[in-house]
C-alpha atoms as a PDB file:
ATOM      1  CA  UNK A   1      -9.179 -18.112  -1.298  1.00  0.00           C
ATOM      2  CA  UNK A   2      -8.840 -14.348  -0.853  1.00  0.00           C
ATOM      3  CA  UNK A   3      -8.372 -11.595  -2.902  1.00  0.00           C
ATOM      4  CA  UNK A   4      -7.228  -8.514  -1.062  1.00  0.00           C
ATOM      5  CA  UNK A   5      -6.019  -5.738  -3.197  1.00  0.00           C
ATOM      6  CA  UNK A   6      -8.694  -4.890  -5.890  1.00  0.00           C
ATOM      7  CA  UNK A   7      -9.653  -1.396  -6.664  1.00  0.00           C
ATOM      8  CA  UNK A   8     -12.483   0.871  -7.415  1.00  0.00           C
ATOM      9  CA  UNK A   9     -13.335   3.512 -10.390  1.00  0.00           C
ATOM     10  CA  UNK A  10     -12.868   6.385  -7.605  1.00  0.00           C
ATOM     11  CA  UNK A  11      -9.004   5.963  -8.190  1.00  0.00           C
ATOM     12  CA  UNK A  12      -8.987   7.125 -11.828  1.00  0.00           C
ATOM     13  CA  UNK A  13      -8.027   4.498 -13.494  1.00  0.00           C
ATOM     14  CA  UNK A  14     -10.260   1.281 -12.947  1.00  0.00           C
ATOM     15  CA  UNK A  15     -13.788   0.491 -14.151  1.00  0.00           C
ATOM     16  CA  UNK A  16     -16.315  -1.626 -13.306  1.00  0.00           C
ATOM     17  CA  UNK A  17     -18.910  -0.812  -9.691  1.00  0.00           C
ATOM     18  CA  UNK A  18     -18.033  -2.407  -6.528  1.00  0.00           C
ATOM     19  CA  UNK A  19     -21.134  -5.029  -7.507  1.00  0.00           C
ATOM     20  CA  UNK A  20     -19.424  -5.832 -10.695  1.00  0.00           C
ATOM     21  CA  UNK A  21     -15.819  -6.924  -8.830  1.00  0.00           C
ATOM     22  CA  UNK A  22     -17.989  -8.867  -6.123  1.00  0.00           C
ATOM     23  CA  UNK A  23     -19.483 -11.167  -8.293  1.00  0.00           C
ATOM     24  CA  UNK A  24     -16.777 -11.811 -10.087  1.00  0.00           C
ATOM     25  CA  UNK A  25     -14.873 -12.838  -7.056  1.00  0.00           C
ATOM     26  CA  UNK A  26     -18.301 -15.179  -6.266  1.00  0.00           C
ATOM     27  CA  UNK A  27     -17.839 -16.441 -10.008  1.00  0.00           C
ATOM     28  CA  UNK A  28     -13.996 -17.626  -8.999  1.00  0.00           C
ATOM     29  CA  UNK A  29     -14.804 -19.635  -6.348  1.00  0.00           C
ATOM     30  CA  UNK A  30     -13.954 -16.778  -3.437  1.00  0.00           C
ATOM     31  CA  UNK A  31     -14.745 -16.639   0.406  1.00  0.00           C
ATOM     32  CA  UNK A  32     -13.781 -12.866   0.245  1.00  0.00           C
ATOM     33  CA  UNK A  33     -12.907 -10.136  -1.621  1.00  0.00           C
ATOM     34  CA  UNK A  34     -11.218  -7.112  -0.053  1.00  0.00           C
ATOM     35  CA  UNK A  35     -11.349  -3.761  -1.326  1.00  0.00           C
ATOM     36  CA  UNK A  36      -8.112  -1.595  -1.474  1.00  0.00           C
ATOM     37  CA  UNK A  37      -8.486   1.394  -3.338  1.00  0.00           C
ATOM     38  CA  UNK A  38      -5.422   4.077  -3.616  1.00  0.00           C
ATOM     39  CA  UNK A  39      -5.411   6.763  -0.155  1.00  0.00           C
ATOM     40  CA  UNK A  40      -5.752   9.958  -1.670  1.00  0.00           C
ATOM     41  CA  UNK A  41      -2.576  12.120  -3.322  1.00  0.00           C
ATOM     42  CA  UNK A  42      -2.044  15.692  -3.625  1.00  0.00           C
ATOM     43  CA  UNK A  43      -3.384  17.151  -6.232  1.00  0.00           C
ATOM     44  CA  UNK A  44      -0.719  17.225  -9.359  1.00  0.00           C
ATOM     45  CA  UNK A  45      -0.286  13.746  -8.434  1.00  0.00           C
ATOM     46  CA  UNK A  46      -3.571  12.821  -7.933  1.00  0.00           C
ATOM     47  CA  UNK A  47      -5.389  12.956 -11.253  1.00  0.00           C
ATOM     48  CA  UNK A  48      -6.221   9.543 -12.619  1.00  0.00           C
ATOM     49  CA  UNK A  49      -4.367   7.918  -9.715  1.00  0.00           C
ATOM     50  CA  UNK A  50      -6.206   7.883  -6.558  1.00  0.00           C
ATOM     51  CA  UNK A  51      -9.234   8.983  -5.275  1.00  0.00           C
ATOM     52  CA  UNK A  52      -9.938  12.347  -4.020  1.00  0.00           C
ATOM     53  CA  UNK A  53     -10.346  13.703  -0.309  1.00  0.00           C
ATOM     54  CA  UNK A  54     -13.720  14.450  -0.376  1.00  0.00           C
ATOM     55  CA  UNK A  55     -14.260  10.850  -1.492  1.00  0.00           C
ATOM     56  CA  UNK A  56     -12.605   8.193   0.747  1.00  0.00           C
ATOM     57  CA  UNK A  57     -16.203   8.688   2.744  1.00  0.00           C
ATOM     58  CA  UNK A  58     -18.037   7.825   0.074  1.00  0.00           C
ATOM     59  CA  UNK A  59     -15.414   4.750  -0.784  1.00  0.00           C
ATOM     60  CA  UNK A  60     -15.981   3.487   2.901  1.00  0.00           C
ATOM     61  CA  UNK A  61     -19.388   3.093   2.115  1.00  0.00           C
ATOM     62  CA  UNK A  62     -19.831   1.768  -0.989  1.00  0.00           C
ATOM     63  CA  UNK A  63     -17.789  -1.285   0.021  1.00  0.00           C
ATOM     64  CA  UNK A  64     -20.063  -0.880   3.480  1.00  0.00           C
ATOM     65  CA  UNK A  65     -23.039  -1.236   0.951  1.00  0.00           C
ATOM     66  CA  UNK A  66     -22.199  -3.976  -1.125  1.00  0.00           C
ATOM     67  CA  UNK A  67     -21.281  -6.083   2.042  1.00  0.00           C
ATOM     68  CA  UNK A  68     -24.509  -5.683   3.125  1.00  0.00           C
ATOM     69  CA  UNK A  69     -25.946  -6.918  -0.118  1.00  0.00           C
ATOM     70  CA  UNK A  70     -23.763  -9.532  -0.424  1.00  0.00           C
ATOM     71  CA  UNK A  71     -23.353 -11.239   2.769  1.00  0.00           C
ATOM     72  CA  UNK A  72     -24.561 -14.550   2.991  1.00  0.00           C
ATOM     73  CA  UNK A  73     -22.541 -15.313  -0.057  1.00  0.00           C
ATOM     74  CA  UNK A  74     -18.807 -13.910   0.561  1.00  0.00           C
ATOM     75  CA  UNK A  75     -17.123 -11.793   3.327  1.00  0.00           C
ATOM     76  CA  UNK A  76     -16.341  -8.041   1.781  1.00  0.00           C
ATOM     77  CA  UNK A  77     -13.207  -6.716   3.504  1.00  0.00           C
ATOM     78  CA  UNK A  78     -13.001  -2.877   3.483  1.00  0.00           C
ATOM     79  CA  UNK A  79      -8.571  -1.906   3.420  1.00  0.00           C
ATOM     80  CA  UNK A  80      -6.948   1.085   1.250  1.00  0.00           C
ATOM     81  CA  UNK A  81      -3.650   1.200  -0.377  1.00  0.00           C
ATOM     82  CA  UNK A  82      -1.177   4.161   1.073  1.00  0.00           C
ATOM     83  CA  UNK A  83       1.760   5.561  -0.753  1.00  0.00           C
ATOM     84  CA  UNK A  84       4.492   5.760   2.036  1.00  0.00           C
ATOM     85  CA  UNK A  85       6.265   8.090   2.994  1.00  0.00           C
ATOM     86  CA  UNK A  86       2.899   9.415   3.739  1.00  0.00           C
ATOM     87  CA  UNK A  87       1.339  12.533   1.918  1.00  0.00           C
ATOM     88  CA  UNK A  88      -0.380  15.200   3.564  1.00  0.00           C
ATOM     89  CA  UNK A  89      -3.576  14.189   1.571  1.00  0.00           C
ATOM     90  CA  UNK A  90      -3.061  10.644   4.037  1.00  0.00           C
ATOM     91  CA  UNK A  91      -5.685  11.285   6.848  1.00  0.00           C
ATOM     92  CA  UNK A  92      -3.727   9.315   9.594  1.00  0.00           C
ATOM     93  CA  UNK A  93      -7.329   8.867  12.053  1.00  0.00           C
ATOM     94  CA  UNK A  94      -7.671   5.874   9.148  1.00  0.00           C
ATOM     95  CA  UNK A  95      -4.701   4.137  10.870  1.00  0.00           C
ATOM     96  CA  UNK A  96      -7.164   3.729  13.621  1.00  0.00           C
ATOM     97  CA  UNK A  97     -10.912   3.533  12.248  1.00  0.00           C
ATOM     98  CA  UNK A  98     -13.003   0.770  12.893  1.00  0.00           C
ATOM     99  CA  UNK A  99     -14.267   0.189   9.867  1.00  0.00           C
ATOM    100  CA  UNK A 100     -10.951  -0.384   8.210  1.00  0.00           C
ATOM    101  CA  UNK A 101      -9.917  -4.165   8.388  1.00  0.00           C
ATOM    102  CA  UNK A 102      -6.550  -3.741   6.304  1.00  0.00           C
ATOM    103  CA  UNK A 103      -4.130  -1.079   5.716  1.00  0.00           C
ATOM    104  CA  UNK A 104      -1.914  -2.057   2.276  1.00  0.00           C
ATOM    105  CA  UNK A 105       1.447  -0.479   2.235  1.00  0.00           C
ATOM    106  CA  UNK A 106       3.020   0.520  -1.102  1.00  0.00           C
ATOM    107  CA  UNK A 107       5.457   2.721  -2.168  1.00  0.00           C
ATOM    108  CA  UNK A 108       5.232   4.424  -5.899  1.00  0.00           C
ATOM    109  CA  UNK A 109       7.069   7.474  -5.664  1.00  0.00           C
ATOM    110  CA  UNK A 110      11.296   7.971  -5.059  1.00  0.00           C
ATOM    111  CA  UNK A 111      10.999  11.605  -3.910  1.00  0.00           C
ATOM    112  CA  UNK A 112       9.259  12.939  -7.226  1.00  0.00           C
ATOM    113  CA  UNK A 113       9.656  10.196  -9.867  1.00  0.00           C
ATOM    114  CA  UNK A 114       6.506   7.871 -10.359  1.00  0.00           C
ATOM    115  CA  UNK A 115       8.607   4.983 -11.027  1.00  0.00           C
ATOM    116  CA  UNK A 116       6.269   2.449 -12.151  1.00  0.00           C
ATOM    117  CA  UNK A 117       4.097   5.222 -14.228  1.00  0.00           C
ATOM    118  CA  UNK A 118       4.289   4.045 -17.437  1.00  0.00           C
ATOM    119  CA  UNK A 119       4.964   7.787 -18.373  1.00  0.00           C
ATOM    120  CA  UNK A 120       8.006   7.928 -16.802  1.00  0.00           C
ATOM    121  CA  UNK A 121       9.993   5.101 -17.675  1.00  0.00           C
ATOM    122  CA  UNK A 122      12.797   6.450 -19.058  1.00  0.00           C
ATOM    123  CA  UNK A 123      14.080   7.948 -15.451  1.00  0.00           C
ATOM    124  CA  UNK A 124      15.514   4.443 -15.809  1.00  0.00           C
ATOM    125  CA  UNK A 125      18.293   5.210 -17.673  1.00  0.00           C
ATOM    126  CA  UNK A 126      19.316   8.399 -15.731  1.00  0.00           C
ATOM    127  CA  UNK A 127      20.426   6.244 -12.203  1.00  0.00           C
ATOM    128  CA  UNK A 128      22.314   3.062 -11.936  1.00  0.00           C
ATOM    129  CA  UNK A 129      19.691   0.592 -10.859  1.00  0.00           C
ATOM    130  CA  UNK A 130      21.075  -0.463  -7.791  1.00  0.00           C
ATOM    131  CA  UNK A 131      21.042   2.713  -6.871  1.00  0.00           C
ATOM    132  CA  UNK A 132      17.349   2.694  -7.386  1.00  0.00           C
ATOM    133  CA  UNK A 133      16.593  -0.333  -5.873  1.00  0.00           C
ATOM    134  CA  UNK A 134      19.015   0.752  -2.591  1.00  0.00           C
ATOM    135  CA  UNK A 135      16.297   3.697  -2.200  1.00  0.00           C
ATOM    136  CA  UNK A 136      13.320   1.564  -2.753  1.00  0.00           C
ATOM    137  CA  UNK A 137      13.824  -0.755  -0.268  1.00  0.00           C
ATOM    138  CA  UNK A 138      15.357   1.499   2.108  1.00  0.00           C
ATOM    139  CA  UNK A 139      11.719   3.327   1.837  1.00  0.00           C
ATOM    140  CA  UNK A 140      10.334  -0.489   2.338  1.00  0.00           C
ATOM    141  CA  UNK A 141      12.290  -0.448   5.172  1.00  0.00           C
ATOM    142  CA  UNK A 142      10.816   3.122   6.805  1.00  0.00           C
ATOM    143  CA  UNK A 143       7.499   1.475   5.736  1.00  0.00           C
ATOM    144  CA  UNK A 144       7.845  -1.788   7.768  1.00  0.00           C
ATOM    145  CA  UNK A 145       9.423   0.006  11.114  1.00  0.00           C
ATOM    146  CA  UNK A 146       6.329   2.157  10.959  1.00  0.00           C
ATOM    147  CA  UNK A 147       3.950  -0.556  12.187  1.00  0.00           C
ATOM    148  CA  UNK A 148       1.286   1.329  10.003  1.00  0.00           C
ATOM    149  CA  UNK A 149       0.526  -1.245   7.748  1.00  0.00           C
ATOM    150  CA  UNK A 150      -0.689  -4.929   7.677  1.00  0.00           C
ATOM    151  CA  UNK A 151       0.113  -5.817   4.279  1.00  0.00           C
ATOM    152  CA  UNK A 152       3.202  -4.990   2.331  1.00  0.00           C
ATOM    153  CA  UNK A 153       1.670  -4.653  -1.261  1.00  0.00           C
ATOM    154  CA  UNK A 154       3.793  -5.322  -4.967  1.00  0.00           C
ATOM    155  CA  UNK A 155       7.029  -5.980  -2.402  1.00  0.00           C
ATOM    156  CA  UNK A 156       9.170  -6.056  -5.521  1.00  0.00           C
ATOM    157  CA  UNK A 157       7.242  -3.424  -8.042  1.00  0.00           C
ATOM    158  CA  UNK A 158      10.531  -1.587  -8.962  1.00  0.00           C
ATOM    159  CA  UNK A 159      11.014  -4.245 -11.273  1.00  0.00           C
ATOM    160  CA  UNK A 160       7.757  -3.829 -13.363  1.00  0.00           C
ATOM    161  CA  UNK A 161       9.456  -2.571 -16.358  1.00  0.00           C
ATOM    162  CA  UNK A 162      11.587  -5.329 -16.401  1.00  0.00           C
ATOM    163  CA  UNK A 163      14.819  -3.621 -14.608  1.00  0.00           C
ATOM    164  CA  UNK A 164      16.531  -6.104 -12.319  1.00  0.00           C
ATOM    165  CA  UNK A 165      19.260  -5.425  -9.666  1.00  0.00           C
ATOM    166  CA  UNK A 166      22.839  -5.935 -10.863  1.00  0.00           C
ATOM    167  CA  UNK A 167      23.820  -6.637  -7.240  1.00  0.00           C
ATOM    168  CA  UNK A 168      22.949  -8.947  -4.514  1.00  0.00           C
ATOM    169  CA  UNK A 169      20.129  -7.671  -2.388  1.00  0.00           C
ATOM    170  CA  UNK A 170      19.591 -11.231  -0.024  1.00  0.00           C
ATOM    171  CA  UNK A 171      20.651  -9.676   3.289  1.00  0.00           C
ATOM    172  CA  UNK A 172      18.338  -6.340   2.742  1.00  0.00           C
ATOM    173  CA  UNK A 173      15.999  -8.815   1.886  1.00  0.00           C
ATOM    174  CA  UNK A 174      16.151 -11.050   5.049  1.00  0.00           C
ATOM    175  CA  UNK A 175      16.467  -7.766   6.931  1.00  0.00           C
ATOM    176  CA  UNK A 176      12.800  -6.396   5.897  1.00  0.00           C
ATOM    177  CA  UNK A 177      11.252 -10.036   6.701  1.00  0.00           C
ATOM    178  CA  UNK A 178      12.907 -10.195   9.828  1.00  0.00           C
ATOM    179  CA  UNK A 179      10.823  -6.744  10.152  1.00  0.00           C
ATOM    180  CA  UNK A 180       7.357  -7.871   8.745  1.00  0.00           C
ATOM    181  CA  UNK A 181       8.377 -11.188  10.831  1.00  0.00           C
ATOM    182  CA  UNK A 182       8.701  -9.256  14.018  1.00  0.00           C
ATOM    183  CA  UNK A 183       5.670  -6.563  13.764  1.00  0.00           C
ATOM    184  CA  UNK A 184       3.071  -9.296  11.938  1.00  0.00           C
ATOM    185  CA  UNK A 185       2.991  -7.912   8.548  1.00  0.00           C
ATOM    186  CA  UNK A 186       1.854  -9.728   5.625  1.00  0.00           C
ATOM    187  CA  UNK A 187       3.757 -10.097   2.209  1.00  0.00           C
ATOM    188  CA  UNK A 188       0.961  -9.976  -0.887  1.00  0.00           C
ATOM    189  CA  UNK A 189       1.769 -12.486  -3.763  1.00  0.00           C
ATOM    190  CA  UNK A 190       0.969  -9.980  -6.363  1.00  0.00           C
ATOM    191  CA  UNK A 191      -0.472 -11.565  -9.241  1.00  0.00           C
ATOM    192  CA  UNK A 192      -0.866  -7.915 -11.549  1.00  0.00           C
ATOM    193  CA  UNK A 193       3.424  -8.770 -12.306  1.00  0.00           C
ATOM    194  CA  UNK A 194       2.244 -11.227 -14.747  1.00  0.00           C
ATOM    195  CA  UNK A 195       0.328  -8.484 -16.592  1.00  0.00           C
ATOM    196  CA  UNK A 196       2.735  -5.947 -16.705  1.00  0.00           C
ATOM    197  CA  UNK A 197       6.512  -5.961 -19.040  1.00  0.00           C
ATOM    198  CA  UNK A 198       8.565  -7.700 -16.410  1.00  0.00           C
ATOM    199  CA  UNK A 199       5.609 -10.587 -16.390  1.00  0.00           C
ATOM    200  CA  UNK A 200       6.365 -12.014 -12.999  1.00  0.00           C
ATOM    201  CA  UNK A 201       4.531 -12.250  -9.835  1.00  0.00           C
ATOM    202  CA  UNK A 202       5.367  -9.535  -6.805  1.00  0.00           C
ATOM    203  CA  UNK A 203       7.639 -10.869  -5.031  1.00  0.00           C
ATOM    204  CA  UNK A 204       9.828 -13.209  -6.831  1.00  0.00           C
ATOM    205  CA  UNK A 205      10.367 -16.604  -6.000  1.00  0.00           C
ATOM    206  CA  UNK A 206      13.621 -16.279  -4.479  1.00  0.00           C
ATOM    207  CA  UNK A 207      12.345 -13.263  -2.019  1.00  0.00           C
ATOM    208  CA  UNK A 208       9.234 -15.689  -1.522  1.00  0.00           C
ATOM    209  CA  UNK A 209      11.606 -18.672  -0.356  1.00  0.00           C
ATOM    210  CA  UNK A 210      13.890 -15.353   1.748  1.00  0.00           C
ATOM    211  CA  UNK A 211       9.493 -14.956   3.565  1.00  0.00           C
ATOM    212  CA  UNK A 212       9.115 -18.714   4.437  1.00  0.00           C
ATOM    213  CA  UNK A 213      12.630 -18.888   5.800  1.00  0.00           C
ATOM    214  CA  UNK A 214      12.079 -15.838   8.063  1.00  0.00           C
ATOM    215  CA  UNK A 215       8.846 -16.962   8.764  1.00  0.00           C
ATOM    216  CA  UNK A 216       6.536 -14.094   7.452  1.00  0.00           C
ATOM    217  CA  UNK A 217       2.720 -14.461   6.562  1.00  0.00           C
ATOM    218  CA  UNK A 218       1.532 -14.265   3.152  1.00  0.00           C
ATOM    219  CA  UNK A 219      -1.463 -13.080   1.289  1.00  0.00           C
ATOM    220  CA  UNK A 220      -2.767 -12.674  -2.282  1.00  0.00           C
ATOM    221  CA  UNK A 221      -4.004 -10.146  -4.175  1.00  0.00           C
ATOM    222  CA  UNK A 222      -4.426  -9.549  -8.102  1.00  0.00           C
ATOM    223  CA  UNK A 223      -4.561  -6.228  -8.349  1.00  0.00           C
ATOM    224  CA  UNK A 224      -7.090  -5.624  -9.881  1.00  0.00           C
ATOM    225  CA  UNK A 225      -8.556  -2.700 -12.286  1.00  0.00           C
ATOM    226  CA  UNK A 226     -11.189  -4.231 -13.734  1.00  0.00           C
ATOM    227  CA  UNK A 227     -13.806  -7.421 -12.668  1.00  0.00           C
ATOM    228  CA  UNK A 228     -12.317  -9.647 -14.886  1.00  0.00           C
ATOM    229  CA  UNK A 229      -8.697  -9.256 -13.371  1.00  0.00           C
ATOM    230  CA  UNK A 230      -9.940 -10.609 -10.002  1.00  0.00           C
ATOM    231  CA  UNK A 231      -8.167 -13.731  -8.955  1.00  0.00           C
ATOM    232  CA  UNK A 232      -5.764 -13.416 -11.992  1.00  0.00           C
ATOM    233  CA  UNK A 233      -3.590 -16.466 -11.910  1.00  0.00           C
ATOM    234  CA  UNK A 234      -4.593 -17.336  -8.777  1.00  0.00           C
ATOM    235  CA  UNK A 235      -3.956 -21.250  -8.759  1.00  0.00           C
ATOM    236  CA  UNK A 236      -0.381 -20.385 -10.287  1.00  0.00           C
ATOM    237  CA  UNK A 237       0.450 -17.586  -7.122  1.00  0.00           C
ATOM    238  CA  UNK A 238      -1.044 -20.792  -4.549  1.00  0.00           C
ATOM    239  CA  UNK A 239       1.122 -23.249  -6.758  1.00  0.00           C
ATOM    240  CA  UNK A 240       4.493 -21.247  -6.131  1.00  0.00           C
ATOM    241  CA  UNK A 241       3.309 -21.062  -2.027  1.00  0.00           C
ATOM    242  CA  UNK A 242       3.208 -24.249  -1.500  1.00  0.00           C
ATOM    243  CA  UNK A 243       5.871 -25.406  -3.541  1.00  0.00           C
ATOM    244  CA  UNK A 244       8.038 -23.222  -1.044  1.00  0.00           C
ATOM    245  CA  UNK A 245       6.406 -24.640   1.756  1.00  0.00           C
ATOM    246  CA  UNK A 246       3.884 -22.216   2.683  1.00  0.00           C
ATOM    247  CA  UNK A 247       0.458 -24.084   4.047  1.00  0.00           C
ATOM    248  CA  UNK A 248      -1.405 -21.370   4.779  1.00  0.00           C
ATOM    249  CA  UNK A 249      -2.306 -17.294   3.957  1.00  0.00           C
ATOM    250  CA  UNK A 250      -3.632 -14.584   5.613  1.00  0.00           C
ATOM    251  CA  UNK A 251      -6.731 -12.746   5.962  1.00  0.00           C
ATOM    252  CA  UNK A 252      -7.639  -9.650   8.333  1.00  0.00           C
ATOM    253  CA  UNK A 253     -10.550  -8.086   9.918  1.00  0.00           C
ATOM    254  CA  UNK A 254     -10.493  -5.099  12.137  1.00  0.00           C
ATOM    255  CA  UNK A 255      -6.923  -4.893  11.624  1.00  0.00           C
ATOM    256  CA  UNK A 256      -6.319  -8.484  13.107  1.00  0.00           C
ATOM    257  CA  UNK A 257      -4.531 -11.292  11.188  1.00  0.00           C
ATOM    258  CA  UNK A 258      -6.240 -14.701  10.837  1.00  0.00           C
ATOM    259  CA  UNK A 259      -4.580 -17.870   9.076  1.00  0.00           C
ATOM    260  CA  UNK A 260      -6.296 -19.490   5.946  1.00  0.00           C
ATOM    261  CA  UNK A 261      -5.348 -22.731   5.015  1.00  0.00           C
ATOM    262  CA  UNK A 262      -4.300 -23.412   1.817  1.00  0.00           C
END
């Protein structure tokens, strides 16, 4: 198994060295780890959230580092996480450096609300929630035409706090797989849902079984802020694949999808 969307203690608000989350994922059983710390944000919405500038350099290489160390006993994928729409603080020659194998796509922000900030929570209550989820997932749409991205990450994260959509949202749905379908992007089971209020896996079930049925690739990821978060629920995320059919996951190097059995 994989685990591609773990963090770093550049981003503000994780702990534990690089060393620490790669022998954890050795401990779990792992054939790689893959690092995916959060692109850097302007500052005012940076602090405690993402890494700085001057420090996505220095991020490269410690994951450069510890695959070195680390070789002959797991594969050490080097991705970031990027808030789309992009911010200015995005340098886009990443879309295109080597050294990247996997670009995560997330959104967090709806124009200036943080919506799954734990700090701003209550913005809940000021919109109807199908309202918010309409702008979400039209920004998941913008996202997916972009072609930017290899990985859709938390697909579902407007739910965190445990606000569900009134309405029916299965077509918009079908239409952003039929996008990740068409352009090869991955879908991460997000295994962090289960630690957070709502306490479900990203996506849920039902928009898992809407991925298999457009045929769109799959990959995990925990999430993970700390060493002992890698993997987290792991064999329940693979459970929930295959019960939907799903045989296989993804992993990526250089930007390149490869199939993983399950």
């Amino acid at each position: 198994m994989v685990d591609y969307h773990t963090h770093t203690s550049l981003c503000g608000h994780a702990v534990g060295t690089v060393e620490e989350y790669v022998e954890a994922a050795i401990a779990r059983g792992l054939t790689e780890i893959g690092f995916a710390d959060h692109a850097p944000l302007p500052d005012g919405m940076r602090e405690g959230i993402t890494m700085r500038v001057d420090e996505v350099e220095r991020y490269i290489a410690l994951v450069d580092e510890a695959r070195a160390s680390f070789g002959g006993r797991i594969k050490v994928r080097t991705g970031l996480e990027v808030d789309f729409p992009f911010f200015d603080t995005f340098d886009v020659k990443y879309l295109s450096d080597p050294r990247i194998d996997y670009l995560i796509g997330s959104c967090h922000f709806l124009g200036d609300w943080p919506f799954d900030h734990d700090a701003h929570v209550e913005r809940f209550a000021e919109r109807d929630i199908d309202d918010i989820y309409a702008e979400y997932y039209g920004i998941l749409a913008r996202l997916i035409e972009s072609g930017a991205f290899n990985i859709i990450g938390h697909f579902d994260v407007v739910k965190k706090f445990g606000h569900h959509p009134r309405g029916d949202f299965g077509s918009c749905i079908g239409r952003l797989a039929r996008g990740c379908a068409a352009r090869g992007i991955a879908v991460e089971l997000n295994t962090a849902g289960l630690r957070k209020p709502v306490g479900e896996i990203y996506p849920s079930e039902k928009i898992i079984g809407i991925l298999f049925r457009e045929n769109v690739a799959v990959t995990l990821g925990s999430d993970s802020h700390a060493p002992g978060e890698i993997a987290h629920e792991f064999p329940r995320a693979v459970e929930i694949l295959r019960k939907i059919g799903y045989r296989k996951i993804s992993g990526f190097a250089s930007r390149r999808r490869f199939d993983i059995p399950l």
